[in-house]
PDB file of N, CA and C in Angstrom:
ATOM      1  N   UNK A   1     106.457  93.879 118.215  1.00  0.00           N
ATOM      2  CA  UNK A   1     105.796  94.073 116.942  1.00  0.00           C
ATOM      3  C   UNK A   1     105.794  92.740 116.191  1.00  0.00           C
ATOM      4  N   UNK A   2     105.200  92.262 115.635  1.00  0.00           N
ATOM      5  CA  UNK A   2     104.476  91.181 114.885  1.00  0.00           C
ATOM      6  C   UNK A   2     104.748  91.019 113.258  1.00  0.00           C
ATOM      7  N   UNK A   3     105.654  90.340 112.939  1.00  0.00           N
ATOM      8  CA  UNK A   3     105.416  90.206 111.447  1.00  0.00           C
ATOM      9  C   UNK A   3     104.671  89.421 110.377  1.00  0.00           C
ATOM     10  N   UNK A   4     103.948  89.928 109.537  1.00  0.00           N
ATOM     11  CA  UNK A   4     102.530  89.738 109.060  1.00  0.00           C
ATOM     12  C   UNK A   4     102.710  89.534 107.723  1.00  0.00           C
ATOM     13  N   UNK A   5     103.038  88.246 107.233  1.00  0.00           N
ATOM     14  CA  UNK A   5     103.356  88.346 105.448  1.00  0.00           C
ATOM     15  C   UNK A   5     102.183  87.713 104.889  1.00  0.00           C
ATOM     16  N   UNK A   6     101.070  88.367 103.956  1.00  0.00           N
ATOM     17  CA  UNK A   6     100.270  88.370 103.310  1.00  0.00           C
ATOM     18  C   UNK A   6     100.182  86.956 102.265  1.00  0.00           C
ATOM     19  N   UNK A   7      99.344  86.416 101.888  1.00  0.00           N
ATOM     20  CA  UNK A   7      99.627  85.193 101.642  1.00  0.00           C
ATOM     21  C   UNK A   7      99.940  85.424 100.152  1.00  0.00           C
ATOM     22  N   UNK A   8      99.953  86.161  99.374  1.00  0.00           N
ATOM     23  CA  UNK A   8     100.621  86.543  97.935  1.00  0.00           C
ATOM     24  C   UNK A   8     101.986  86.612  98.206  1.00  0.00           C
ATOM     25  N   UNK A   9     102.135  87.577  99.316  1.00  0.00           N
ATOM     26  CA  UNK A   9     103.340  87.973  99.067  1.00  0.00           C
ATOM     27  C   UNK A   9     104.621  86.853  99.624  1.00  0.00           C
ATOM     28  N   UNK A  10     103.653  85.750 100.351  1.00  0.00           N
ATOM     29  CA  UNK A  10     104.451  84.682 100.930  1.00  0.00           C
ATOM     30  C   UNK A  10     105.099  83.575  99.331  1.00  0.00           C
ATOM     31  N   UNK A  11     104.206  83.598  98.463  1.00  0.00           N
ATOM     32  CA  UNK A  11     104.197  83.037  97.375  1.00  0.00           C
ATOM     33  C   UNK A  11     105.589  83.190  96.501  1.00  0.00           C
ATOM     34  N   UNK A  12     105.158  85.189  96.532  1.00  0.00           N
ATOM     35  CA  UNK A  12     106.730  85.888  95.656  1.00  0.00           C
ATOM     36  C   UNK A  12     108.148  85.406  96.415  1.00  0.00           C
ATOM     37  N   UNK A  13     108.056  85.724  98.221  1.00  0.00           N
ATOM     38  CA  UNK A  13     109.011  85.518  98.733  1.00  0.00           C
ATOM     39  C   UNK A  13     109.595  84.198  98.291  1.00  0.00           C
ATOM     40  N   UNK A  14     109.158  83.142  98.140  1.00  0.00           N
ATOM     41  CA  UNK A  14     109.540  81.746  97.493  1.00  0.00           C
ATOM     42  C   UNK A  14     110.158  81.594  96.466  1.00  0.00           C
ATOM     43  N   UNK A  15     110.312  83.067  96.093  1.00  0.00           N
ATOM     44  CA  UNK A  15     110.817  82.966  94.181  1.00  0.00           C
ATOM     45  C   UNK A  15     112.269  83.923  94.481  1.00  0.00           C
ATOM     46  N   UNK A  16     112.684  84.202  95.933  1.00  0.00           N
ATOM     47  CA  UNK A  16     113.772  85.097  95.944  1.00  0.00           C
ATOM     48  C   UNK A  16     114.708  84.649  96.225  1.00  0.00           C
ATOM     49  N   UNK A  17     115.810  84.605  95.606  1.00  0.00           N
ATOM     50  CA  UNK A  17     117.528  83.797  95.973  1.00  0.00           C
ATOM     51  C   UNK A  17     117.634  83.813  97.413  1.00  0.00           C
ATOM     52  N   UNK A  18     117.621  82.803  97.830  1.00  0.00           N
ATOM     53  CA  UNK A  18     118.188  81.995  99.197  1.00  0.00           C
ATOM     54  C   UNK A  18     119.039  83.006  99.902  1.00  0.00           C
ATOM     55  N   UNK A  19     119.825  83.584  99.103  1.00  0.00           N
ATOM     56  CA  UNK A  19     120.768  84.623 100.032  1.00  0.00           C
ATOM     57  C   UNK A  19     120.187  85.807 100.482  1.00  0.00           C
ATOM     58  N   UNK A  20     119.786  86.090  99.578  1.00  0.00           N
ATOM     59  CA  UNK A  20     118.436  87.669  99.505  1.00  0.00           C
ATOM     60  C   UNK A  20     117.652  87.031 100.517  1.00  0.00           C
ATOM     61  N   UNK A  21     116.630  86.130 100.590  1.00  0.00           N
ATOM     62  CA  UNK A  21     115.165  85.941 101.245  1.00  0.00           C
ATOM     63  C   UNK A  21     116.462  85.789 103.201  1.00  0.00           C
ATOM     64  N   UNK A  22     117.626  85.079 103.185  1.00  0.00           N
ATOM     65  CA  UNK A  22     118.111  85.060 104.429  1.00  0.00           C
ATOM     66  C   UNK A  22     118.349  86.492 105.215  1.00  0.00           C
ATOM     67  N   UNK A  23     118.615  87.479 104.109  1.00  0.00           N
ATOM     68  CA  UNK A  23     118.859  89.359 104.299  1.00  0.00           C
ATOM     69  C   UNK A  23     117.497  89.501 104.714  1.00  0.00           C
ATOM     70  N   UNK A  24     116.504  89.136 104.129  1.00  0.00           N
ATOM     71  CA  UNK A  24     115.233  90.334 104.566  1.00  0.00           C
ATOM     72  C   UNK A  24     114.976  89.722 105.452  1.00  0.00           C
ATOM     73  N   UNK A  25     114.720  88.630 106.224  1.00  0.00           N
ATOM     74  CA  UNK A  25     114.478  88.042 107.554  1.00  0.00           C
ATOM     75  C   UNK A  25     115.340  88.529 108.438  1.00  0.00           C
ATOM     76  N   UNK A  26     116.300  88.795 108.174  1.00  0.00           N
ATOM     77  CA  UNK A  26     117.197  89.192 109.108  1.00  0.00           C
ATOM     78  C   UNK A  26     117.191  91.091 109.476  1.00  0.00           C
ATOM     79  N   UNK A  27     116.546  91.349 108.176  1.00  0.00           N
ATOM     80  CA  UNK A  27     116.717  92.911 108.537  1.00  0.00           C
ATOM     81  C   UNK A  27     114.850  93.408 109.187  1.00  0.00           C
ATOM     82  N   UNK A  28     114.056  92.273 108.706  1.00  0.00           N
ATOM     83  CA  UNK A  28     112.787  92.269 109.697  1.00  0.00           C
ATOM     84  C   UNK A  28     113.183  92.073 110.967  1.00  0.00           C
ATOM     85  N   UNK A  29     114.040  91.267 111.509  1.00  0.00           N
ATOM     86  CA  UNK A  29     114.377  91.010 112.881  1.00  0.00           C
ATOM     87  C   UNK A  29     114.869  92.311 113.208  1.00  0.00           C
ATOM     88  N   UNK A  30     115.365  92.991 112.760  1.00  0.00           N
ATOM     89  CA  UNK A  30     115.383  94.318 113.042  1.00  0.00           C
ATOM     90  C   UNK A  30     114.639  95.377 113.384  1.00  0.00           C
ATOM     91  N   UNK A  31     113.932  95.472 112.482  1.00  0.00           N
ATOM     92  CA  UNK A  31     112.530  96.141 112.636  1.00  0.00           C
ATOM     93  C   UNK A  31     111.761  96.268 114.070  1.00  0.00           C
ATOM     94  N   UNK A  32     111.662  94.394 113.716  1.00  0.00           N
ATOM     95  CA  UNK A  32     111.207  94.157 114.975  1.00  0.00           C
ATOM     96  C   UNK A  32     111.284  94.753 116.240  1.00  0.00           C
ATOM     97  N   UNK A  33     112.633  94.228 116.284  1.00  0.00           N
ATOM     98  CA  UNK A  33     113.354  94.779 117.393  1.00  0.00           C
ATOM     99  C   UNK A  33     113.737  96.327 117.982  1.00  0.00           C
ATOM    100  N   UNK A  34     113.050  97.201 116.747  1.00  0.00           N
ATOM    101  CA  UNK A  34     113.396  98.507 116.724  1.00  0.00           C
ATOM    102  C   UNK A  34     114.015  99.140 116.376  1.00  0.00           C
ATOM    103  N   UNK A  35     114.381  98.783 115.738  1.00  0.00           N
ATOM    104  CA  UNK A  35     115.875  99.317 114.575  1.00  0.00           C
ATOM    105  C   UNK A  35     114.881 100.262 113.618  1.00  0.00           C
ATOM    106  N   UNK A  36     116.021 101.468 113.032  1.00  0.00           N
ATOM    107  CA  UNK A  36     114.949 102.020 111.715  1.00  0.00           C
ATOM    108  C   UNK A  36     116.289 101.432 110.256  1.00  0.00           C
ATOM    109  N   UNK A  37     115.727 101.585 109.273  1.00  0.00           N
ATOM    110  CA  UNK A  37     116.178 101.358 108.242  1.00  0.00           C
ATOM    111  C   UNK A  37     115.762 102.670 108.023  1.00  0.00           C
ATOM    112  N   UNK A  38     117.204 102.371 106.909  1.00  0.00           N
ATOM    113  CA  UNK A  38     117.604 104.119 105.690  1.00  0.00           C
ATOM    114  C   UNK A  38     118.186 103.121 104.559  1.00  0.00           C
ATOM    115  N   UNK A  39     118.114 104.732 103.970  1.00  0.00           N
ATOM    116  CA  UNK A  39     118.848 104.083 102.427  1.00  0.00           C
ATOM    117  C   UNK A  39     120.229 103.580 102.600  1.00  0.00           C
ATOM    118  N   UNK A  40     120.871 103.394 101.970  1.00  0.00           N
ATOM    119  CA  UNK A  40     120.023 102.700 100.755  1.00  0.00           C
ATOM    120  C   UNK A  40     119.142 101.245 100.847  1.00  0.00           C
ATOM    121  N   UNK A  41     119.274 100.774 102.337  1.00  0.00           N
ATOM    122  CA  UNK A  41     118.832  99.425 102.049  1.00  0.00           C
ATOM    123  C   UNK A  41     117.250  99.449 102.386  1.00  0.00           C
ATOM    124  N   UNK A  42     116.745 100.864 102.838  1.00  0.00           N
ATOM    125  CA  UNK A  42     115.243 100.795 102.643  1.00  0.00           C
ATOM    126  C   UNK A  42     114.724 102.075 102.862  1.00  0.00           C
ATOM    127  N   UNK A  43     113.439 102.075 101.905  1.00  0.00           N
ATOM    128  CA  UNK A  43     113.633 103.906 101.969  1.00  0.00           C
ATOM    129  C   UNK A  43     111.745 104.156 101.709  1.00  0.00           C
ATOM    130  N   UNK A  44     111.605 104.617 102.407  1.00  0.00           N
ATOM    131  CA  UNK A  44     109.581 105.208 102.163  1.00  0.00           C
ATOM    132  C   UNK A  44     108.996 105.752 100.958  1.00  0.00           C
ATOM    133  N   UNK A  45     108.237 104.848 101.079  1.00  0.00           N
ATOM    134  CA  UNK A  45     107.227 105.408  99.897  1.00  0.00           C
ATOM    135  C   UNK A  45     106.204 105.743 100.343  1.00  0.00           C
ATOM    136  N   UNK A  46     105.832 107.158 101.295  1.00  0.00           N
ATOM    137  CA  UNK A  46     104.972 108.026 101.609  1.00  0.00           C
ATOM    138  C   UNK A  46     103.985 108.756 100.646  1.00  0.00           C
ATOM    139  N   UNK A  47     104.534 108.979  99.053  1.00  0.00           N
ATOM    140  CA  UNK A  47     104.128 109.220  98.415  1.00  0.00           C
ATOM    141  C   UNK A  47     102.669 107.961  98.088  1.00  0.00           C
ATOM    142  N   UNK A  48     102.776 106.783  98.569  1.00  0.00           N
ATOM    143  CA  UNK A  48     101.748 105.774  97.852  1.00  0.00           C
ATOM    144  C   UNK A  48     101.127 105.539  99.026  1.00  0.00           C
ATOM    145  N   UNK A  49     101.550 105.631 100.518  1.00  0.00           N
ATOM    146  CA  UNK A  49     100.934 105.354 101.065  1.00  0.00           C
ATOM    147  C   UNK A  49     101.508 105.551 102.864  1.00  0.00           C
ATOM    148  N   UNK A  50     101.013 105.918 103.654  1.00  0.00           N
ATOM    149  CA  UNK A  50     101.661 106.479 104.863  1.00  0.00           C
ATOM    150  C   UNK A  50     102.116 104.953 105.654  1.00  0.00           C
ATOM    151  N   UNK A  51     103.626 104.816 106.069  1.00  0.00           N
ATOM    152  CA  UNK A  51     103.834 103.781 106.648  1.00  0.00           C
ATOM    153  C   UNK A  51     104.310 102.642 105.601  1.00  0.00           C
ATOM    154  N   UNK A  52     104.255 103.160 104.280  1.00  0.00           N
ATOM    155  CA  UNK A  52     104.973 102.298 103.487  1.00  0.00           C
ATOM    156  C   UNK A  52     106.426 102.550 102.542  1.00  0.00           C
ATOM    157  N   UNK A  53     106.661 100.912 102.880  1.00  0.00           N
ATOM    158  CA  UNK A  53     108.662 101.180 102.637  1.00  0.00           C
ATOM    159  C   UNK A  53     109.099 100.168 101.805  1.00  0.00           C
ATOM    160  N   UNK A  54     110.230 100.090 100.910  1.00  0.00           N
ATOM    161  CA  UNK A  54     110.480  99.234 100.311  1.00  0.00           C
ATOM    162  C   UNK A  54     111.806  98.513 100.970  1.00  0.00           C
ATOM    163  N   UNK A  55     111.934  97.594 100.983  1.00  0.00           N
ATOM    164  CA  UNK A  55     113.431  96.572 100.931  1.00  0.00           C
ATOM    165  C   UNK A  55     114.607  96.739  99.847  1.00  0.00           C
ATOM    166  N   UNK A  56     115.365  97.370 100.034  1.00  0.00           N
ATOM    167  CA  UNK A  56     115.934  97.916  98.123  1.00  0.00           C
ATOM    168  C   UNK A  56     117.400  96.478  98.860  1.00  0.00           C
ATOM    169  N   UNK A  57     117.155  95.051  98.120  1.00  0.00           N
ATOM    170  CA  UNK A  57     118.511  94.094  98.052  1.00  0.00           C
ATOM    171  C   UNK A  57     119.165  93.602  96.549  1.00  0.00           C
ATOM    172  N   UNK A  58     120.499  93.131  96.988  1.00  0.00           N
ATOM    173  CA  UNK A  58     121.477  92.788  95.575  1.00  0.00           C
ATOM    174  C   UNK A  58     121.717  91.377  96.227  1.00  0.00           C
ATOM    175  N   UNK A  59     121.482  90.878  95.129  1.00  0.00           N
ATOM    176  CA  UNK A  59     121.764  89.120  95.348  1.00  0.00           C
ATOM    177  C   UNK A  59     122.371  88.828  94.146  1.00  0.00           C
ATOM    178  N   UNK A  60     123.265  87.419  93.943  1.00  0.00           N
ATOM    179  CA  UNK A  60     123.841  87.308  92.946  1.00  0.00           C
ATOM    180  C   UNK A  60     122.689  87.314  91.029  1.00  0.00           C
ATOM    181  N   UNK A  61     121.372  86.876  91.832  1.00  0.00           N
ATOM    182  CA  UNK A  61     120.868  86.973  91.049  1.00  0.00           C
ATOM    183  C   UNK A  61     119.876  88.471  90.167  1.00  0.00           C
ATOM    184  N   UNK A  62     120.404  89.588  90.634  1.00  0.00           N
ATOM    185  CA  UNK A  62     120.017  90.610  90.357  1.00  0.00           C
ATOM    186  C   UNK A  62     119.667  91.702  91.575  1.00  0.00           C
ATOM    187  N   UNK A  63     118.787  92.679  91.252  1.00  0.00           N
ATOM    188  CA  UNK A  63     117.630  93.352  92.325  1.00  0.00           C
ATOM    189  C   UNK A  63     116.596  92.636  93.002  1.00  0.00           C
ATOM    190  N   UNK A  64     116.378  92.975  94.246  1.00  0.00           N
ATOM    191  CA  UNK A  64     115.099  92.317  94.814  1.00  0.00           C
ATOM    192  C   UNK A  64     114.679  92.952  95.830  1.00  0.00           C
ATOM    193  N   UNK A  65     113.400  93.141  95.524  1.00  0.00           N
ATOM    194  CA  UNK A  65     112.896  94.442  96.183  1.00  0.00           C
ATOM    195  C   UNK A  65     111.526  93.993  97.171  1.00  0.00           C
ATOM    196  N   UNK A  66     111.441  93.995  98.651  1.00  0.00           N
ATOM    197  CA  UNK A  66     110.352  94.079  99.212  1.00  0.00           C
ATOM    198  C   UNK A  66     109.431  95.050  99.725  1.00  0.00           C
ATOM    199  N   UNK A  67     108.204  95.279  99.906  1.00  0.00           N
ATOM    200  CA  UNK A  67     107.217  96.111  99.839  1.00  0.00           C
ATOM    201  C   UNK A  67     106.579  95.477 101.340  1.00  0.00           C
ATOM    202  N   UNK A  68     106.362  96.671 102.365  1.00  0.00           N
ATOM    203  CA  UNK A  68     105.935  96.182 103.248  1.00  0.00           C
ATOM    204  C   UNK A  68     105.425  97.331 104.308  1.00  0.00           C
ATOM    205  N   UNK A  69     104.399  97.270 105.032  1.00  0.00           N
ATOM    206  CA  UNK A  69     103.830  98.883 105.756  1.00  0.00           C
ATOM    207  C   UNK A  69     104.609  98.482 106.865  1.00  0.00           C
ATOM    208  N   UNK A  70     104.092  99.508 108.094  1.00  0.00           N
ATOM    209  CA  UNK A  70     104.426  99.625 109.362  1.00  0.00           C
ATOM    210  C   UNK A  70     103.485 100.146 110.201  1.00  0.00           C
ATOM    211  N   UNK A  71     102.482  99.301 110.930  1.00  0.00           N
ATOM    212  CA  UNK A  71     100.950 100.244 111.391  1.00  0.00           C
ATOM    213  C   UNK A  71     101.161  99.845 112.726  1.00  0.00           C
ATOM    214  N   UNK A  72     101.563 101.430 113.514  1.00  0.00           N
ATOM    215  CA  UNK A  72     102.022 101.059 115.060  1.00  0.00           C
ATOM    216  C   UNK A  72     100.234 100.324 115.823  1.00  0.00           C
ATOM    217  N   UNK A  73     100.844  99.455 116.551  1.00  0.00           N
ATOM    218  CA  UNK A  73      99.513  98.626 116.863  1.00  0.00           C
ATOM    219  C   UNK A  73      99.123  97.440 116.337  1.00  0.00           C
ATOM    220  N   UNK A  74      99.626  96.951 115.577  1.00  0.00           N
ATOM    221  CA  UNK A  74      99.286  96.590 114.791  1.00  0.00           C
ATOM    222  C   UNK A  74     100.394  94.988 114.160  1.00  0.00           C
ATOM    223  N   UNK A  75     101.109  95.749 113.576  1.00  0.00           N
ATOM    224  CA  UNK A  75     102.674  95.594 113.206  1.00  0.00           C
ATOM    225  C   UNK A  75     103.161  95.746 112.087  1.00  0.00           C
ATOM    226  N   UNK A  76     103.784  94.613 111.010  1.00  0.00           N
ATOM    227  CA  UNK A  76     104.620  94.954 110.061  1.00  0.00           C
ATOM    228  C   UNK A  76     103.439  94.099 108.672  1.00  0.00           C
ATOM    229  N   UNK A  77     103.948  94.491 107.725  1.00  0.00           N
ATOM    230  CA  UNK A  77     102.718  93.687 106.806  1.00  0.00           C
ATOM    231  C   UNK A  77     103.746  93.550 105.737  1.00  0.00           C
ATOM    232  N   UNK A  78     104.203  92.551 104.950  1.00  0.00           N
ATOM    233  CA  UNK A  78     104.854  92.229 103.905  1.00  0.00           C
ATOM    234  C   UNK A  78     103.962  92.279 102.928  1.00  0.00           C
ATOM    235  N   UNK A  79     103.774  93.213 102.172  1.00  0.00           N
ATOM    236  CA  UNK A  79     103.149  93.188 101.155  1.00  0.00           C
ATOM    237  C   UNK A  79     103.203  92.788  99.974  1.00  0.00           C
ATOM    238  N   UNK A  80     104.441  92.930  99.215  1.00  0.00           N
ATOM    239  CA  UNK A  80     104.964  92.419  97.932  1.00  0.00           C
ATOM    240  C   UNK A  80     106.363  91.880  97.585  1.00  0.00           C
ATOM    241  N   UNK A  81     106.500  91.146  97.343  1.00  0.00           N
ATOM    242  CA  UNK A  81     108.156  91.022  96.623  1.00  0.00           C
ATOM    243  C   UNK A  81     108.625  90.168  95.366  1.00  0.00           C
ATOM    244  N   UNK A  82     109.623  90.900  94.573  1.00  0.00           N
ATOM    245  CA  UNK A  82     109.575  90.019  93.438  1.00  0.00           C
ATOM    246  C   UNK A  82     111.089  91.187  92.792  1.00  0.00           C
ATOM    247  N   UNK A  83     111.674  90.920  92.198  1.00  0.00           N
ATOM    248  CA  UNK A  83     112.695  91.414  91.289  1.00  0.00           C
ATOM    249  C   UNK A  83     112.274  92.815  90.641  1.00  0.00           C
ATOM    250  N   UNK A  84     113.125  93.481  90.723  1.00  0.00           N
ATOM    251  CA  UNK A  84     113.322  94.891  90.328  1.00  0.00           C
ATOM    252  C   UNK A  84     113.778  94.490  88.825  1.00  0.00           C
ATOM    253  N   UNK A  85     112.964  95.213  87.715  1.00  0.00           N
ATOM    254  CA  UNK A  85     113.179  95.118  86.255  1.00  0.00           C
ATOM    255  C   UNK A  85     113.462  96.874  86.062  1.00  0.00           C
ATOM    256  N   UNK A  86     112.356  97.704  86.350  1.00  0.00           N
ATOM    257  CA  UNK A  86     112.928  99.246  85.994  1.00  0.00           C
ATOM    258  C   UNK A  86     113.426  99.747  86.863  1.00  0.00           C
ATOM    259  N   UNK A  87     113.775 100.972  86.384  1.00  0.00           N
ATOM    260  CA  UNK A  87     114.113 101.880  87.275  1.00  0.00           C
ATOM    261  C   UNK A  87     113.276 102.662  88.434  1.00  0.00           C
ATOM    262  N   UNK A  88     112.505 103.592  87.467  1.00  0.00           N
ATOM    263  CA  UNK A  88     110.792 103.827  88.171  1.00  0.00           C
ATOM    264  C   UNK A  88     109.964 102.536  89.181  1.00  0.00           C
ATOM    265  N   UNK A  89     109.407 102.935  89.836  1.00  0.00           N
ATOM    266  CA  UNK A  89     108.210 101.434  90.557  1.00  0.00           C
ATOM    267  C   UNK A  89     107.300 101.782  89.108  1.00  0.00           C
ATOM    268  N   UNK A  90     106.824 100.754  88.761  1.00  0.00           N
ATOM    269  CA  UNK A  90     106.044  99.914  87.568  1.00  0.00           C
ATOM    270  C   UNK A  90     104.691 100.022  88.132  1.00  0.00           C
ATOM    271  N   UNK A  91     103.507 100.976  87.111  1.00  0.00           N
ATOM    272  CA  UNK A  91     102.486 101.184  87.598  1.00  0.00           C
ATOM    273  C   UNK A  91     101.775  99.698  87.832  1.00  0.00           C
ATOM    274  N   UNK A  92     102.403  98.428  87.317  1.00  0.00           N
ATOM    275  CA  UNK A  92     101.503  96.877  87.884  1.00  0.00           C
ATOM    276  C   UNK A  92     102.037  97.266  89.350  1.00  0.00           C
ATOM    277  N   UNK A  93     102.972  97.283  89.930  1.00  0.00           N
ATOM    278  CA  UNK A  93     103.727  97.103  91.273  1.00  0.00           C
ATOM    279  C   UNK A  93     102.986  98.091  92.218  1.00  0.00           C
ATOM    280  N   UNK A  94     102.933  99.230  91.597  1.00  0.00           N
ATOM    281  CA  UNK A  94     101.792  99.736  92.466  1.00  0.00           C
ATOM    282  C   UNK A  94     100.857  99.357  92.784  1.00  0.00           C
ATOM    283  N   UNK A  95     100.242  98.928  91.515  1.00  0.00           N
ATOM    284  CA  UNK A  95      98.598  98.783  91.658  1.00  0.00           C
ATOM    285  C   UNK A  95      98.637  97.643  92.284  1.00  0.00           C
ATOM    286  N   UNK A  96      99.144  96.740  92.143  1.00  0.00           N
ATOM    287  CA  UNK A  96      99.359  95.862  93.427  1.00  0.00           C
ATOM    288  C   UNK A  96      99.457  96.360  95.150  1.00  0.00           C
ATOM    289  N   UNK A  97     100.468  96.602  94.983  1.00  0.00           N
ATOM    290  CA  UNK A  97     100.703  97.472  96.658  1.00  0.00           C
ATOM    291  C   UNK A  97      99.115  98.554  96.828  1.00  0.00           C
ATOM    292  N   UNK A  98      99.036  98.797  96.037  1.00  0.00           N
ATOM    293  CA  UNK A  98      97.654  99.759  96.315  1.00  0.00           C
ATOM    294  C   UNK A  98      96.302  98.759  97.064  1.00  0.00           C
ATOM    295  N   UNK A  99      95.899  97.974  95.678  1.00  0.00           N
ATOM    296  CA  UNK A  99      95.202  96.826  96.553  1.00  0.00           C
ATOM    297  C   UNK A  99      95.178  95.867  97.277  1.00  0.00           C
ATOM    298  N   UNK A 100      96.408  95.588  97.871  1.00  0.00           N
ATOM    299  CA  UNK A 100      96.968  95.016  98.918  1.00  0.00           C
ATOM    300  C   UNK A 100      96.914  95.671 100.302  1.00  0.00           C
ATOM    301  N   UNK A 101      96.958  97.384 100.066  1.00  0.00           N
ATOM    302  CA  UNK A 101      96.873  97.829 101.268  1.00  0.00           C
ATOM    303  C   UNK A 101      95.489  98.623 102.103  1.00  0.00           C
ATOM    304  N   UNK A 102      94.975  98.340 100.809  1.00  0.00           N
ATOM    305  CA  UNK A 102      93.146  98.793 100.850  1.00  0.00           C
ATOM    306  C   UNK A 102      92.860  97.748 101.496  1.00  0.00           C
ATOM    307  N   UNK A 103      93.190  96.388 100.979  1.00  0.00           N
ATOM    308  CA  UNK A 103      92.592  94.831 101.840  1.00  0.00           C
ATOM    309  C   UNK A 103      92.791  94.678 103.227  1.00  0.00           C
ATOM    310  N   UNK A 104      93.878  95.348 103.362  1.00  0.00           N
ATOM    311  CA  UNK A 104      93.775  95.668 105.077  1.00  0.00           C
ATOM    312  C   UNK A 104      92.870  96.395 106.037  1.00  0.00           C
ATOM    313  N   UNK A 105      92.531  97.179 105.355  1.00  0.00           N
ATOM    314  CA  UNK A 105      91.740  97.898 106.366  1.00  0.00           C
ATOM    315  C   UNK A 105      92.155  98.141 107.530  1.00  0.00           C
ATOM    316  N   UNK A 106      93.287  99.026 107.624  1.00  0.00           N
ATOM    317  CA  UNK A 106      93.709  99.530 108.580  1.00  0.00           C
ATOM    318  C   UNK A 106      93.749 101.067 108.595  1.00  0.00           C
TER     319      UNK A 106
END
């Protein structure tokens, strides 16, 4: 499987503490490799969209949260990432992930 980071979301990843951005590479190598993720360190958001999951990480510098599908065939798509401020996902964060995953066309 193939990992596919969107060129926005390559942008956010640049803005995530060094320790955090070394965790999610490492837990994509997972993925990769076939591993499933659970909570708490990653959990589906089926509700927004089939095949999509978030990254839920703690770094010294707060929450940091990645957004990313899973389209067998295909592969993995990093869609968003950037710091967790609420509690709720933030209807901008959606609407992001929303038109991010329409642009695919998959």
């Amino acid at each position: 499987m193939e990992l596919i980071i969107l060129k926005q979301a390559q942008k956010e990843l640049k803005q995530a503490p060094k320790d955090v951005l070394e965790d999610v590479f490492a837990l994509f190598e997972d993925l990769m490799a076939g591993h499933r993720l659970s909570m708490p360190v990653s959990r589906s958001l089926f509700s927004i969209s089939r095949g999509l999951h978030e990254l839920r990480l703690s770094g010294r510098a707060g929450e940091f949260r990645v957004f990313y599908i899973i389209r067998s065939g295909y592969g993995i798509y990093v869609l968003y990432a950037g710091t967790k401020k609420k509690q709720p996902l933030d209807k901008r964060v959606r609407d992001i992930l929303e038109t991010r995953i329409r642009s695919l066309n998959l």
